[in-house]
Protein backbone atom coordinates (compact mmCIF):
# COMPACT_ATOMS: atom_id res chain seq x y z
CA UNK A 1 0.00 0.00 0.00
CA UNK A 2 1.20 3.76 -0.87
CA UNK A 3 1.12 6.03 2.42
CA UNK A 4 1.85 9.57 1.96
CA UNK A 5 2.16 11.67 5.23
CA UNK A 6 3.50 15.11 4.88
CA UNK A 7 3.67 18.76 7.27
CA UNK A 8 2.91 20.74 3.93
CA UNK A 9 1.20 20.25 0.73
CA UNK A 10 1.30 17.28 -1.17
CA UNK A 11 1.73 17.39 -4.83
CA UNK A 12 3.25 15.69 -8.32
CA UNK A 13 5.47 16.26 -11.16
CA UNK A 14 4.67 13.50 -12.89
CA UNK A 15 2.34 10.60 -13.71
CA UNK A 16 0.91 8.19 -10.51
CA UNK A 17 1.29 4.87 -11.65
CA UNK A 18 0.25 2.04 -9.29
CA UNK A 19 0.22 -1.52 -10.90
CA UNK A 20 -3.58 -3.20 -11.38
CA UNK A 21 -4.21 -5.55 -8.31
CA UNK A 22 -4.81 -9.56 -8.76
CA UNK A 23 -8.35 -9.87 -9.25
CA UNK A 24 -10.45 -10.99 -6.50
CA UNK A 25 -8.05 -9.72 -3.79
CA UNK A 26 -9.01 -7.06 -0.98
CA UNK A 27 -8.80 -3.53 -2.11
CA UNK A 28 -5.76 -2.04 -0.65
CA UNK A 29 -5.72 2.12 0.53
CA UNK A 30 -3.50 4.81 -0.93
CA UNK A 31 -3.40 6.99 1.75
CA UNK A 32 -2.35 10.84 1.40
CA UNK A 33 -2.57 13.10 5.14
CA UNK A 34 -1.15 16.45 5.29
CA UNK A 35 -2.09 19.04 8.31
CA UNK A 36 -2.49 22.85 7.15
CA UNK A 37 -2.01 22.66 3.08
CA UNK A 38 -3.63 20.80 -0.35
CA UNK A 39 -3.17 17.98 -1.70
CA UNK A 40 -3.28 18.13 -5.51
CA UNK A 41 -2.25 14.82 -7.83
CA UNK A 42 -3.62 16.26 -10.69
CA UNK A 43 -1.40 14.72 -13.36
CA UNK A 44 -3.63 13.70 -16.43
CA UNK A 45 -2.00 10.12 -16.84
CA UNK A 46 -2.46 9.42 -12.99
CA UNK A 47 -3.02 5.30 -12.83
CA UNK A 48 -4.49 4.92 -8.86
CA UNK A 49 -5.70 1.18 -8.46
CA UNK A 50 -6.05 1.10 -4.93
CA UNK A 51 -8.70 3.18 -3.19
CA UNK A 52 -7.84 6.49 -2.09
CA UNK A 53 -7.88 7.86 1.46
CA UNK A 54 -7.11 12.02 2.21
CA UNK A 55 -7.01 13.99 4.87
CA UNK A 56 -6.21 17.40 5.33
CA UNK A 57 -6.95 20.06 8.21
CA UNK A 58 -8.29 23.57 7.44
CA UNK A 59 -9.57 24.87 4.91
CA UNK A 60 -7.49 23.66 1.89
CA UNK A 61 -8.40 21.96 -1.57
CA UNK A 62 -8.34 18.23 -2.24
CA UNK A 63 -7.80 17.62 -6.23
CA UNK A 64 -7.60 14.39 -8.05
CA UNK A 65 -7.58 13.17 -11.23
CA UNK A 66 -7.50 9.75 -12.44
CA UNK A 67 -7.01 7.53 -15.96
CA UNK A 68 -9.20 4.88 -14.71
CA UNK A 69 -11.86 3.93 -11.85
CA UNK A 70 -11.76 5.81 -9.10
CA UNK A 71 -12.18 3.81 -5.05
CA UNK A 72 -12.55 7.28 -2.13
CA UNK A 73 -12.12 5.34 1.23
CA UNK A 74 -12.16 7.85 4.16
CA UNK A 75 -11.83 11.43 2.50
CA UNK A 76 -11.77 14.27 5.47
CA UNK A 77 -11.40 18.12 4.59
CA UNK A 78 -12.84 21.83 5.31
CA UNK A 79 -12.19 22.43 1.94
CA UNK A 80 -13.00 22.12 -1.91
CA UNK A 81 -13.02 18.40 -3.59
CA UNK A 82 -12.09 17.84 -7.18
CA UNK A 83 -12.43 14.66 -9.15
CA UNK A 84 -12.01 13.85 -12.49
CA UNK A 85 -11.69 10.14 -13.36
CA UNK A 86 -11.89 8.32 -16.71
CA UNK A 87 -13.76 5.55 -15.43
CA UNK A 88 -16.26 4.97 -12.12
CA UNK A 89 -16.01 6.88 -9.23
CA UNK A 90 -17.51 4.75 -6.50
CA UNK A 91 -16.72 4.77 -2.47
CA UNK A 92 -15.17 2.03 -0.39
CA UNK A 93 -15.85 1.14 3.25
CA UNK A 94 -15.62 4.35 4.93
CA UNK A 95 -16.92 7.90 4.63
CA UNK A 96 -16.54 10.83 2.77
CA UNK A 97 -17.04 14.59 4.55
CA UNK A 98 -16.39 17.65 2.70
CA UNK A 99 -16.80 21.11 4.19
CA UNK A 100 -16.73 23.04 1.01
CA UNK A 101 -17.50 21.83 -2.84
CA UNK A 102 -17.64 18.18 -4.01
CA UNK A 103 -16.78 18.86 -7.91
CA UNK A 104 -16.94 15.60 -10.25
CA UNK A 105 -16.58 14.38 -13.41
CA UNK A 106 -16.76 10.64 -13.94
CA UNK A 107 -18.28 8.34 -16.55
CA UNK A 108 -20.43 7.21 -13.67
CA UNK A 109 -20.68 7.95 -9.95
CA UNK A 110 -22.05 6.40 -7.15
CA UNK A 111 -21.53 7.99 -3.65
CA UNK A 112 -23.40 7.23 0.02
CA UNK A 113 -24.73 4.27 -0.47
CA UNK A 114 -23.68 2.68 3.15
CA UNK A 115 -20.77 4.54 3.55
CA UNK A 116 -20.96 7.75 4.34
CA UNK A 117 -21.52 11.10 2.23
CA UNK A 118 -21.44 14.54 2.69
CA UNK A 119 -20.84 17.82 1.08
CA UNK A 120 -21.93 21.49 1.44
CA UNK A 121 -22.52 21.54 -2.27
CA UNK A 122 -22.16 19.47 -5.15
CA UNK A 123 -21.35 19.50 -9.27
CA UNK A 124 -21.69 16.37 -11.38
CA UNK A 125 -20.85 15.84 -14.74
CA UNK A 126 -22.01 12.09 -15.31
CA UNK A 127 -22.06 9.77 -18.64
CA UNK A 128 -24.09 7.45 -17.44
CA UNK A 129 -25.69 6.86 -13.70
CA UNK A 130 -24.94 9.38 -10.84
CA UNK A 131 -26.20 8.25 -7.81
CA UNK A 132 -25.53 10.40 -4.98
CA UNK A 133 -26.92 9.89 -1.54
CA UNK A 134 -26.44 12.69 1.12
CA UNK A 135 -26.11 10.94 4.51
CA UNK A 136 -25.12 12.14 8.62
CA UNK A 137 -28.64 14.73 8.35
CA UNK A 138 -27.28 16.64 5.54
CA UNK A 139 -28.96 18.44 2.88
CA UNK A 140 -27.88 18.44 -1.09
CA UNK A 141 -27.32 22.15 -2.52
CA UNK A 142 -26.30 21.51 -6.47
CA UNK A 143 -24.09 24.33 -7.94
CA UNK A 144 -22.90 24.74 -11.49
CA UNK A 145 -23.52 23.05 -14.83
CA UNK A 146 -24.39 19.32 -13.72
CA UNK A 147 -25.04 16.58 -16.60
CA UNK A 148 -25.91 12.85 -16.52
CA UNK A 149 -27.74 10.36 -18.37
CA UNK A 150 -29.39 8.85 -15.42
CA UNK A 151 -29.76 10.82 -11.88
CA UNK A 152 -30.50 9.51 -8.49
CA UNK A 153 -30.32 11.91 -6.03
CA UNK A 154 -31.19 11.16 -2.32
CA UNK A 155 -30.60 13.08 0.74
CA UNK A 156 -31.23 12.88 4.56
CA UNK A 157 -32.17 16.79 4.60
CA UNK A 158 -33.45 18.59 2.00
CA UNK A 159 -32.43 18.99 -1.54
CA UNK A 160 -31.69 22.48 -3.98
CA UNK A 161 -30.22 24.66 -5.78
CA UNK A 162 -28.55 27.47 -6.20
CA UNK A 163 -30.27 30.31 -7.96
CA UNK A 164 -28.37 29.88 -11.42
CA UNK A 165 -27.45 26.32 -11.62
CA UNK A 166 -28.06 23.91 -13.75
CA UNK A 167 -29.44 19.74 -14.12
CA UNK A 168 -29.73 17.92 -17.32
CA UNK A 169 -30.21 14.66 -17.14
CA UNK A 170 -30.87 13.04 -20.47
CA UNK A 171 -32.90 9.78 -19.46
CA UNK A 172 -34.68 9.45 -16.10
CA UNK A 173 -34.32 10.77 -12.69
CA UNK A 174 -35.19 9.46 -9.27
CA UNK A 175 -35.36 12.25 -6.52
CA UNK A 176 -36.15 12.00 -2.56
CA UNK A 177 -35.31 14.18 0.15
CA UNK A 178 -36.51 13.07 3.77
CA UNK A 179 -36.24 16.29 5.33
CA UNK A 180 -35.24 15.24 8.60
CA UNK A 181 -35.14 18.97 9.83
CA UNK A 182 -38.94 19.51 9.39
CA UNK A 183 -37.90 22.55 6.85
CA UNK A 184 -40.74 24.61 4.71
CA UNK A 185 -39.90 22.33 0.95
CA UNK A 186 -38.30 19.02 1.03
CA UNK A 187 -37.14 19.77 -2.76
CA UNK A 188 -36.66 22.72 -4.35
CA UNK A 189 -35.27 22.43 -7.97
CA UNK A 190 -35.57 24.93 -11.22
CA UNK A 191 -38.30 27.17 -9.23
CA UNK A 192 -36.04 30.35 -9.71
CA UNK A 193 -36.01 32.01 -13.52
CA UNK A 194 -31.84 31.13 -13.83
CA UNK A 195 -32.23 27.92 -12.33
CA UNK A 196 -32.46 24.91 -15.23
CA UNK A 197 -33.92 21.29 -14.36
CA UNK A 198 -34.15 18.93 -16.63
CA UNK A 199 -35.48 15.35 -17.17
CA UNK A 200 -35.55 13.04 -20.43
């Protein structure tokens, strides 16, 4: 397993090339930690196999990008998180928490589903299925330009948008917020004349 534990930020010059596991074996964690600074392996040809684990303290960015699938096992920051992965971006055994944005772009993504997910907002940019489930009591706030071809969207709290974002989503959509919180609207989605929602 790769372990990466640094006092300041973490970051690459080149490529990330980890060799493709035996198949059937446990999924082993690449682990990056740094206190106080971002971590940014942002290198176009990146090759992580193993599922990825980052922490940082305060509020500073998290930024991957990856040239196949995509594992998150046990992301912590205050900050903004970046994905882009040529392949699925899916979620191991532990959580996710994200203080700040959750920004990805993945031919599919599936997030919260048992593990743990949350995020003050959220962007998507999907080719197929993004299924995203908001978990701990947290609400879903989508920002941006988000595309897929197939949405679910779940959240413990309640579910928006801000006032000039955006949600295409070429074939269907499944949508359910449980508003835990008791607030006025459960969802709340292309109400407001910028805002843009839609379905098939």
């Amino acid at each position: 397993a790769l372990t990466v534990i640094a006092t300041g930020a973490i970051t690459q010059l080149g490529a990330l090339v980890q060799a493709v596991g035996t198949e059937g074996a446990a999924l082993t964690v690449a682990r990056f930690e740094t206190a106080g600074a971002a971590i940014t392996l942002d290198h176009n040809d990146n090759v992580l196999t193993q599922a990825v684990s980052a922490q940082n303290t305060g509020v500073h960015t998290i930024h991957f990008v990856n040239s196949t699938h995509l594992v998150l096992d046990d992301v912590q920051t205050a900050g903004d998180f970046t994905l882009h992965v040529d392949g699925a971006l899916t979620q191991s055994a532990n959580g996710v928490s994200v203080g700040g944005l959750t920004d990805m772009t993945a031919k599919s993504i599936r997030l919260g589903n048992n593990p743990s997910f949350s995020t003050e907002e959220v962007r998507f940019d999907s080719d197929g299925l993004a299924e995203i489930n908001f978990t701990q009591g947290n609400n879903a706030k989508i920002v941006g330009t988000n595309t897929a071809d197939s949405l679910i969207l779940r959240a413990d709290g309640v579910i928006n948008m801000k006032t000039d974002a955006s949600v295409t989503v070429t074939g269907d959509a499944s949508i359910k917020a449980d508003n835990l919180n008791n607030e006025n609207a459960a969802i709340t989605l292309g109400t407001a004349a910028a805002e843009v929602f839609s379905i098939g």
